[in-house]
Protein backbone atom coordinates (compact mmCIF):
# COMPACT_ATOMS: atom_id res chain seq x y z
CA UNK A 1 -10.88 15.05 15.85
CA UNK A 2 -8.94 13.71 12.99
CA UNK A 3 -7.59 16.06 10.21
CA UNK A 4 -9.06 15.32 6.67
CA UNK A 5 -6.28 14.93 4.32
CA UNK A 6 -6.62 14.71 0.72
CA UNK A 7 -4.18 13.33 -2.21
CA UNK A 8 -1.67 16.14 -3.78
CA UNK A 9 -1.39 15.57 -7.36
CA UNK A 10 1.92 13.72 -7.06
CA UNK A 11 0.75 11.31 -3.86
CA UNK A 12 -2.23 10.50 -7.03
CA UNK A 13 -0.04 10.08 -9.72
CA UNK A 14 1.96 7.76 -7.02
CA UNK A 15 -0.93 5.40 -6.54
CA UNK A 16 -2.04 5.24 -9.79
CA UNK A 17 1.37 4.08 -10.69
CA UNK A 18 1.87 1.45 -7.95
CA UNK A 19 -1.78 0.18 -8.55
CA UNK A 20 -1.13 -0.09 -12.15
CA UNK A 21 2.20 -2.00 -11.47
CA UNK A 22 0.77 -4.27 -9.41
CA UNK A 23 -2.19 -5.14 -11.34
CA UNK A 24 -0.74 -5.44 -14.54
CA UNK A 25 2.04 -7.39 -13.93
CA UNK A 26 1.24 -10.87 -13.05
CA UNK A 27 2.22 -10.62 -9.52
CA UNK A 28 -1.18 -11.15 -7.83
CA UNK A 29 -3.09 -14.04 -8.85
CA UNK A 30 -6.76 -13.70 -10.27
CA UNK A 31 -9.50 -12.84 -8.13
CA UNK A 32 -7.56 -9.99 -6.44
CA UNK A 33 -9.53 -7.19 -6.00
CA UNK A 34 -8.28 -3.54 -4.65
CA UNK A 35 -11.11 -2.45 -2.06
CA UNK A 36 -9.84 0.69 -1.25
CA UNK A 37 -7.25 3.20 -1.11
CA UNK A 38 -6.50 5.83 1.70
CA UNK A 39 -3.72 8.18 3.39
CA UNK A 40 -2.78 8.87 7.01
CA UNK A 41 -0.23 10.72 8.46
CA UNK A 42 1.89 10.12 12.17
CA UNK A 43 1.46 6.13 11.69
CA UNK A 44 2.62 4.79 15.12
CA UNK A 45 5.28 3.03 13.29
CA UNK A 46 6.82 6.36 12.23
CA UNK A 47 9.23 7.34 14.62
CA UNK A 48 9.21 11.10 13.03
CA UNK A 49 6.09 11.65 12.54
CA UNK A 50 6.15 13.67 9.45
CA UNK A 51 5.39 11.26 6.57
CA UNK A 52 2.61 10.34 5.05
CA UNK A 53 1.42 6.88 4.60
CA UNK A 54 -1.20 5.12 2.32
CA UNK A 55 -3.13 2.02 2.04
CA UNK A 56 -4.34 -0.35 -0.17
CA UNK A 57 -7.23 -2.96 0.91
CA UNK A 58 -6.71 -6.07 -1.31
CA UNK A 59 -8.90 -8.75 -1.45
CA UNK A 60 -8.94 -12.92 -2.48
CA UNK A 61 -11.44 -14.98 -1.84
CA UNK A 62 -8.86 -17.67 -1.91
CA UNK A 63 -5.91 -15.69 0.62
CA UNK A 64 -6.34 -14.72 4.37
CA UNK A 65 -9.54 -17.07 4.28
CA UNK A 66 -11.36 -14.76 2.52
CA UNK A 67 -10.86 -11.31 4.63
CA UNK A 68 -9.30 -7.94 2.83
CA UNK A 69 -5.54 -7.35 3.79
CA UNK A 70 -4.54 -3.66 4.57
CA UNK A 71 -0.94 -3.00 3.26
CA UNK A 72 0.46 0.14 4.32
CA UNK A 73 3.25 1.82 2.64
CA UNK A 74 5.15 5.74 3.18
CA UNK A 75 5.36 7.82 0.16
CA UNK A 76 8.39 8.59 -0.97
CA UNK A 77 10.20 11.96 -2.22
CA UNK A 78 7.41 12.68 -4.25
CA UNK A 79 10.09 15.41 -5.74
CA UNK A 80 12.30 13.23 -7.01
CA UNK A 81 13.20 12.81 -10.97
CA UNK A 82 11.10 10.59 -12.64
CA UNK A 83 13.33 7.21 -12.90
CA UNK A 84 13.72 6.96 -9.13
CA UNK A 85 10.18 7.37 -8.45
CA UNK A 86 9.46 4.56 -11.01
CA UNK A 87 12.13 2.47 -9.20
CA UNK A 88 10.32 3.62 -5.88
CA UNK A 89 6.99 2.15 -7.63
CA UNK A 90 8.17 -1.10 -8.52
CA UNK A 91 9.95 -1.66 -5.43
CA UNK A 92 7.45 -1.23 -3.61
CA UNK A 93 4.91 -2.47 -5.70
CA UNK A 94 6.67 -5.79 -5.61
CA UNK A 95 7.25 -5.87 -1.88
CA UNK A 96 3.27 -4.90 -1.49
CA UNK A 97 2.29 -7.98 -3.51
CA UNK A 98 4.67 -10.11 -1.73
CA UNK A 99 3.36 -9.34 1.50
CA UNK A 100 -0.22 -10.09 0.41
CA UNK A 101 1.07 -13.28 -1.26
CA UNK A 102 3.40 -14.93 1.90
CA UNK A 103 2.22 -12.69 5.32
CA UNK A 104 -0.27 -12.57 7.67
CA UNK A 105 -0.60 -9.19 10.32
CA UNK A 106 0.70 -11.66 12.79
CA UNK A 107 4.01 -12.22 11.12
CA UNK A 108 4.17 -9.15 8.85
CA UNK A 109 7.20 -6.53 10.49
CA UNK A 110 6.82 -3.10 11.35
CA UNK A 111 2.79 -3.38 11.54
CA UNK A 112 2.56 -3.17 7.70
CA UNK A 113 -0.31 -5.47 7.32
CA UNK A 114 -3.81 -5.66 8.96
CA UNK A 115 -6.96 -7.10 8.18
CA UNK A 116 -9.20 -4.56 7.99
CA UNK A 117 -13.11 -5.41 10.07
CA UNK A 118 -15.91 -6.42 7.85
């Protein structure tokens, strides 16, 4: 049985900021849609197994012939001063949205990327 985790105040504040970057800046184009958000912990991917990962589900009707992209992302040091977890944000922010823009699960590295079943 999976363990139910829930958002800490700072993972929160973390999404909201990344979810605001990305969708007001112009780097998705119109018609994106964010589906959904989650966390998981011990992603495969994560040699440690100690960090926690979210998700966002994006959609386009006009990208990934119309199915919703899962980009997965580790939180950073949540307890880190305020100007490098803004430069975490928009780093990653930018690489999220350039994923969704140029990548497919196929060619995405590290397992980053999936579509997610309808």
């Amino acid at each position: 049985m999976r363990k139910k985790l829930t958002l800490s105040e700072e993972q929160f504040r973390f999404i909201d900021q990344l979810t605001n970057e990305v969708f007001e800046s112009d780097m998705l184009p119109e018609g994106t849609v964010l589906t959904g958000v989650g966390i998981q912990s011990r992603r495969s991917i994560d040699p440690s197994g100690e960090s926690t990962w979210y998700h966002l589900d994006l959609w386009n009707r006009q990208l990934h012939d119309g199915r919703t992209v899962r980009l997965w992302g580790a939180f950073p040091d949540l307890s880190e001063k305020e100007d490098a977890l803004s430069f975490h944000t928009m780093v990653q922010s930018s690489g999220l949205a350039e994923m969704f823009l140029t990548a497919t699960p196929e060619t995405a590295r590290f397992e980053t990327m999936e579509y997610v079943a309808d």
